[in-house]
C-alpha atoms as a PDB file:
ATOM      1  CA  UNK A   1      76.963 -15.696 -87.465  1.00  0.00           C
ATOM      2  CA  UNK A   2      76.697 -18.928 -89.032  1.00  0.00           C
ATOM      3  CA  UNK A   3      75.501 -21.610 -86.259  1.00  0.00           C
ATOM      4  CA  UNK A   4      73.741 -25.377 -87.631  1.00  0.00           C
ATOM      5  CA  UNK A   5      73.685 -25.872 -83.570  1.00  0.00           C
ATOM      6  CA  UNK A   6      70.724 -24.209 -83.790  1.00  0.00           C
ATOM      7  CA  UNK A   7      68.658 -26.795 -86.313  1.00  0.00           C
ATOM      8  CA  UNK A   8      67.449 -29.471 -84.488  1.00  0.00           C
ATOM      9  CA  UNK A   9      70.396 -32.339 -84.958  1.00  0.00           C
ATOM     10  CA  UNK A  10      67.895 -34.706 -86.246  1.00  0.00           C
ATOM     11  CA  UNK A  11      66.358 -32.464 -89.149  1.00  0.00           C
ATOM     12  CA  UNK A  12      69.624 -31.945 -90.459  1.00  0.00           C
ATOM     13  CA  UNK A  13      70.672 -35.217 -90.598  1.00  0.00           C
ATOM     14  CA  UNK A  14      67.007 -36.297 -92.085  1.00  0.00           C
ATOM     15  CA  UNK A  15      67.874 -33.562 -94.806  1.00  0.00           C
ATOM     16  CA  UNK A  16      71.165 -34.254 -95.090  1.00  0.00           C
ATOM     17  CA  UNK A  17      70.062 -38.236 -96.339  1.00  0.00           C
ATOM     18  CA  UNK A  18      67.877 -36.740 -98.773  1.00  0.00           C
ATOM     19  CA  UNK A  19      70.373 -33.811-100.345  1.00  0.00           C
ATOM     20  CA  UNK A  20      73.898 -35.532-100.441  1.00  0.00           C
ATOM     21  CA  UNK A  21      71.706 -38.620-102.402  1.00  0.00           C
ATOM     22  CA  UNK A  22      71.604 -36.781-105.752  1.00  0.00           C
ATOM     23  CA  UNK A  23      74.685 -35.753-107.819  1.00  0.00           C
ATOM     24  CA  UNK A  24      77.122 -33.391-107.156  1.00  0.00           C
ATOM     25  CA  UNK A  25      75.705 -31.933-103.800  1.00  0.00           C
ATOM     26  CA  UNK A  26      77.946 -30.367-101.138  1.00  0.00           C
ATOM     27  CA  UNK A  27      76.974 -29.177 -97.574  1.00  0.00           C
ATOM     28  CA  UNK A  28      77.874 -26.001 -96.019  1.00  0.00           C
ATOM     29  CA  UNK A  29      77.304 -23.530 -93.182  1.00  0.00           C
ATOM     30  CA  UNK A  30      75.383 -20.869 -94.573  1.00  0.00           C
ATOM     31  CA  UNK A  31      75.494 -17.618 -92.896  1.00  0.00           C
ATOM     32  CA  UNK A  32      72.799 -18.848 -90.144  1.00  0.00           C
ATOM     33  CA  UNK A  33      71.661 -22.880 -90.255  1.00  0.00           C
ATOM     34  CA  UNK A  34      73.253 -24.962 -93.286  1.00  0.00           C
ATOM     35  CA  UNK A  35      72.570 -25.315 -96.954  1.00  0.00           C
ATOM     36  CA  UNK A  36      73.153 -27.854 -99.507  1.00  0.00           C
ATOM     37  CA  UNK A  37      74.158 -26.726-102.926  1.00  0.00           C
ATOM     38  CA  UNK A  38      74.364 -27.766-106.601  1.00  0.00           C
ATOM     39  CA  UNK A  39      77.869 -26.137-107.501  1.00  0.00           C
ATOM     40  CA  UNK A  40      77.612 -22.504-106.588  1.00  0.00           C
ATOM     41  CA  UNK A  41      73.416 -22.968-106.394  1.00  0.00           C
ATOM     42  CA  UNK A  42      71.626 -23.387-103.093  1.00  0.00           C
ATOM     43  CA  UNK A  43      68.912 -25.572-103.412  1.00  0.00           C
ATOM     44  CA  UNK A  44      67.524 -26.088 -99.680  1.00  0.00           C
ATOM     45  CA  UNK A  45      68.792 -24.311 -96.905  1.00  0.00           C
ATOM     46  CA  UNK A  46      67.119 -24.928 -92.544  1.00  0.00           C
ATOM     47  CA  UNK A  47      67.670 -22.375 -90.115  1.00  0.00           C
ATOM     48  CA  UNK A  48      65.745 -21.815 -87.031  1.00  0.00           C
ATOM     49  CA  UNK A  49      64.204 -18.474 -86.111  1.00  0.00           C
ATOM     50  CA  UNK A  50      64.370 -17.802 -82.423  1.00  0.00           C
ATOM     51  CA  UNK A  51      63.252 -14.234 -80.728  1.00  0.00           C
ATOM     52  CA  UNK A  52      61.900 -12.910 -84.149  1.00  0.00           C
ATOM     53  CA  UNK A  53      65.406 -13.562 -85.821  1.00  0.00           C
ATOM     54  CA  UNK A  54      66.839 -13.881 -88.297  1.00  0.00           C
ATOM     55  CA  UNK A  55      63.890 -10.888 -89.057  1.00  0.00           C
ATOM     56  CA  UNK A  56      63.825 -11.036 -92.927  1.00  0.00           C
ATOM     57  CA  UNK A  57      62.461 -14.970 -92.172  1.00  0.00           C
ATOM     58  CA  UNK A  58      60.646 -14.507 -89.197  1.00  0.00           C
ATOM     59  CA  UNK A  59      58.407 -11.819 -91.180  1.00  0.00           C
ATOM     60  CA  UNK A  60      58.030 -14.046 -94.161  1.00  0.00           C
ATOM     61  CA  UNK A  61      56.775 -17.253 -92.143  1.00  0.00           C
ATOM     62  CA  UNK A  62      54.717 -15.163 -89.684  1.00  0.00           C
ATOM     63  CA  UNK A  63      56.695 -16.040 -86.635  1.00  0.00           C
ATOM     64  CA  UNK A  64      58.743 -15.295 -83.420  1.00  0.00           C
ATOM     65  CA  UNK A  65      59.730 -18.648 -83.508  1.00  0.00           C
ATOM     66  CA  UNK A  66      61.377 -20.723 -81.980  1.00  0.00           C
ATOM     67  CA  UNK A  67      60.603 -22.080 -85.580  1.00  0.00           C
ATOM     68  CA  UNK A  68      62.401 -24.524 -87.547  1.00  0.00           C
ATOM     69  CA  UNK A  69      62.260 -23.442 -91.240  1.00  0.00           C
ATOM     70  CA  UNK A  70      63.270 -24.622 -94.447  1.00  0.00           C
ATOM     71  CA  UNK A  71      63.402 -22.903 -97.851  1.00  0.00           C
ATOM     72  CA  UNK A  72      63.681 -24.369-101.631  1.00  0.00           C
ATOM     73  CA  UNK A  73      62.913 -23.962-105.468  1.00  0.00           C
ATOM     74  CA  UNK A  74      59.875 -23.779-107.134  1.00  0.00           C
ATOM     75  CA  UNK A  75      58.231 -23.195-110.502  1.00  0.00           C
ATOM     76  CA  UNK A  76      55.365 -23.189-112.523  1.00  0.00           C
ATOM     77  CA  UNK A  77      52.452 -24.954-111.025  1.00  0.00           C
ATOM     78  CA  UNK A  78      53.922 -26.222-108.299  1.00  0.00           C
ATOM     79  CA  UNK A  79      54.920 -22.679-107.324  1.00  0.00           C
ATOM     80  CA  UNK A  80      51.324 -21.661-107.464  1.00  0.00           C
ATOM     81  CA  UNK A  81      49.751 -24.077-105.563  1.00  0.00           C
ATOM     82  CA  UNK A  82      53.002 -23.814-102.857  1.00  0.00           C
ATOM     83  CA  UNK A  83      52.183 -19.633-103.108  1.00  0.00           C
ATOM     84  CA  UNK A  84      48.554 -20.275-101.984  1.00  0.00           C
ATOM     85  CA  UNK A  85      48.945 -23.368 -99.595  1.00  0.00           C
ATOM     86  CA  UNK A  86      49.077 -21.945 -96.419  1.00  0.00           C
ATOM     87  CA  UNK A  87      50.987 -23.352 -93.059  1.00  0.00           C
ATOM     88  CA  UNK A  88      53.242 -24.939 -93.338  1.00  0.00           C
ATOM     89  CA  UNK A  89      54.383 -23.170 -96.543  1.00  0.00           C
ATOM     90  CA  UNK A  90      55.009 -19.347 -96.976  1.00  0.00           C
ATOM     91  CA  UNK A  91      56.747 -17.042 -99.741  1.00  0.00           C
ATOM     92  CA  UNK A  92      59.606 -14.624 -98.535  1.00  0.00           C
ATOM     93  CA  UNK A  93      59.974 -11.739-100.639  1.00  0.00           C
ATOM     94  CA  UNK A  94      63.294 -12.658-101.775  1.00  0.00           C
ATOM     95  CA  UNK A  95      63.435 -14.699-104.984  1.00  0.00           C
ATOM     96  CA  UNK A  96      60.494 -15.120-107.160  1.00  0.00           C
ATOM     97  CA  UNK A  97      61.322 -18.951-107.256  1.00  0.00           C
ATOM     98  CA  UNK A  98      61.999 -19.125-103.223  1.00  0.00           C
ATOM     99  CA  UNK A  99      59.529 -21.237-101.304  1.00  0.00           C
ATOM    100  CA  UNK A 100      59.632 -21.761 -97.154  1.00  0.00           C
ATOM    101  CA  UNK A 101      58.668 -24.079 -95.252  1.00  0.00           C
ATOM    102  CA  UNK A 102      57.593 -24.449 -91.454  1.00  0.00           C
ATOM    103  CA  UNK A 103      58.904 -27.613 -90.115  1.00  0.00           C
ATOM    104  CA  UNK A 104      58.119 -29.723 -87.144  1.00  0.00           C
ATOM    105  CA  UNK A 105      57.135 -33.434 -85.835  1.00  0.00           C
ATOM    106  CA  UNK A 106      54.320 -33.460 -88.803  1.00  0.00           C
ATOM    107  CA  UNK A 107      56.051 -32.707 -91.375  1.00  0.00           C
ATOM    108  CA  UNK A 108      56.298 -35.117 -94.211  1.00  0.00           C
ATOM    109  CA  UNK A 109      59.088 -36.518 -94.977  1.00  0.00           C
ATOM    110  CA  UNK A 110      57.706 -37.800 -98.505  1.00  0.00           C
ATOM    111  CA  UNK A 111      56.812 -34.696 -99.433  1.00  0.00           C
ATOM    112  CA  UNK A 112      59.877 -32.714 -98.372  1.00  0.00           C
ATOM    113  CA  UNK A 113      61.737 -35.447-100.358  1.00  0.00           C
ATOM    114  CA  UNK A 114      60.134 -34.430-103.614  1.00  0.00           C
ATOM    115  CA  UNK A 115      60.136 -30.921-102.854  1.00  0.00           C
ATOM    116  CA  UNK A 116      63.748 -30.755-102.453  1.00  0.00           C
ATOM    117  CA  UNK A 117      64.165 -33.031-105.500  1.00  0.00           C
ATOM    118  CA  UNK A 118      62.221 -30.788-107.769  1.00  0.00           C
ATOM    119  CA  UNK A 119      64.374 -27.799-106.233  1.00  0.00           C
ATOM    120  CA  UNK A 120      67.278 -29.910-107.074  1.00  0.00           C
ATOM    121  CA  UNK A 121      66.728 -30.142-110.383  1.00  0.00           C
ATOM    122  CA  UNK A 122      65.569 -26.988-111.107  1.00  0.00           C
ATOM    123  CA  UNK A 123      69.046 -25.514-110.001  1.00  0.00           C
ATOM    124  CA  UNK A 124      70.945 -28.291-111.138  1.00  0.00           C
ATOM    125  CA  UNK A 125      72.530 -28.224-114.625  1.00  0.00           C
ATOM    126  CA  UNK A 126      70.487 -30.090-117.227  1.00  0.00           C
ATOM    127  CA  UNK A 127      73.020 -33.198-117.480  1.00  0.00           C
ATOM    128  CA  UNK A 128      72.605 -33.676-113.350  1.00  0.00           C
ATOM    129  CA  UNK A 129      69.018 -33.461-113.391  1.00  0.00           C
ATOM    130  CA  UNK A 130      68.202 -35.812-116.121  1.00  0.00           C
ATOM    131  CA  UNK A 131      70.029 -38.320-113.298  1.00  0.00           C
ATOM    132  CA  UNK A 132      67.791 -37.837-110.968  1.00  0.00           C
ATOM    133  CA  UNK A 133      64.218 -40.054-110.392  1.00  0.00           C
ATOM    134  CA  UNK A 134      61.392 -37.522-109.769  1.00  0.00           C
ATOM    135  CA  UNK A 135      58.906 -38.571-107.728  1.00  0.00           C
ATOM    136  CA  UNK A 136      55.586 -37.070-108.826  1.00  0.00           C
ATOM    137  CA  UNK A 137      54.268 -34.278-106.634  1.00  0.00           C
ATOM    138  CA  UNK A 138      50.683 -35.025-104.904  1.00  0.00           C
END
């Protein structure tokens, strides 16, 4: 079932610029949209949910869709105030570390960038991550 036809050409390549920049990363079809990975680690993954699927998504960001969505890594503090935020964040019940993310013509880019660095690094062995310049999170 795997389809990236389905994520807006534009965010992919917009994510693409920011995953495939650190060390190590790979890009693959995941089962639906694509996902970038860390060695066998997926640290950002976009799908879009259209008609209430995929369902396990659709419930956890609160929509039918059509819905771009994107989900990381998070931890400590960050995780908290990401739990809490609000649109265009939301938790899925899956992984206590797993954040999502609505996107759409607002979205910030700046923002995504550190978020997906952060998630980076946090699945990243220590060596890889001590490469990478983290922006500080606002």
């Amino acid at each position: 079932m795997s389809d990236s036809a389905d994520v807006p050409s534009e965010t992919v390549a917009r994510l693409r610029s920011v995953c495939l920049g650190m060390p190590e990363t790979y890009e693959e079809p995941a089962w639906v949209g694509v996902r970038w990975r860390i060695r066998q680690q997926t640290f950002a993954h976009v799908l879009t949910i259209e008609c209430g699927r995929p369902q396990a998504y659709a419930l956890a960001a609160g929509t039918e869709g059509p819905a771009t969505v994107l989900t990381f890594r998070s931890s400590g503090p960050e995780l908290d105030a990401l739990s809490v935020a609000g649109h265009p964040f939301f938790r899925p019940r899956w992984g206590p570390t797993v954040v999502g993310m609505m996107l759409d013509a607002d979205s910030d880019w700046e923002e995504i960038t550190e978020l997906l660095t952060e998630s980076y690094c946090q699945q990243a062995p220590k060596k890889l991550a001590r490469l990478i310049d983290r922006p500080a999170l606002s």
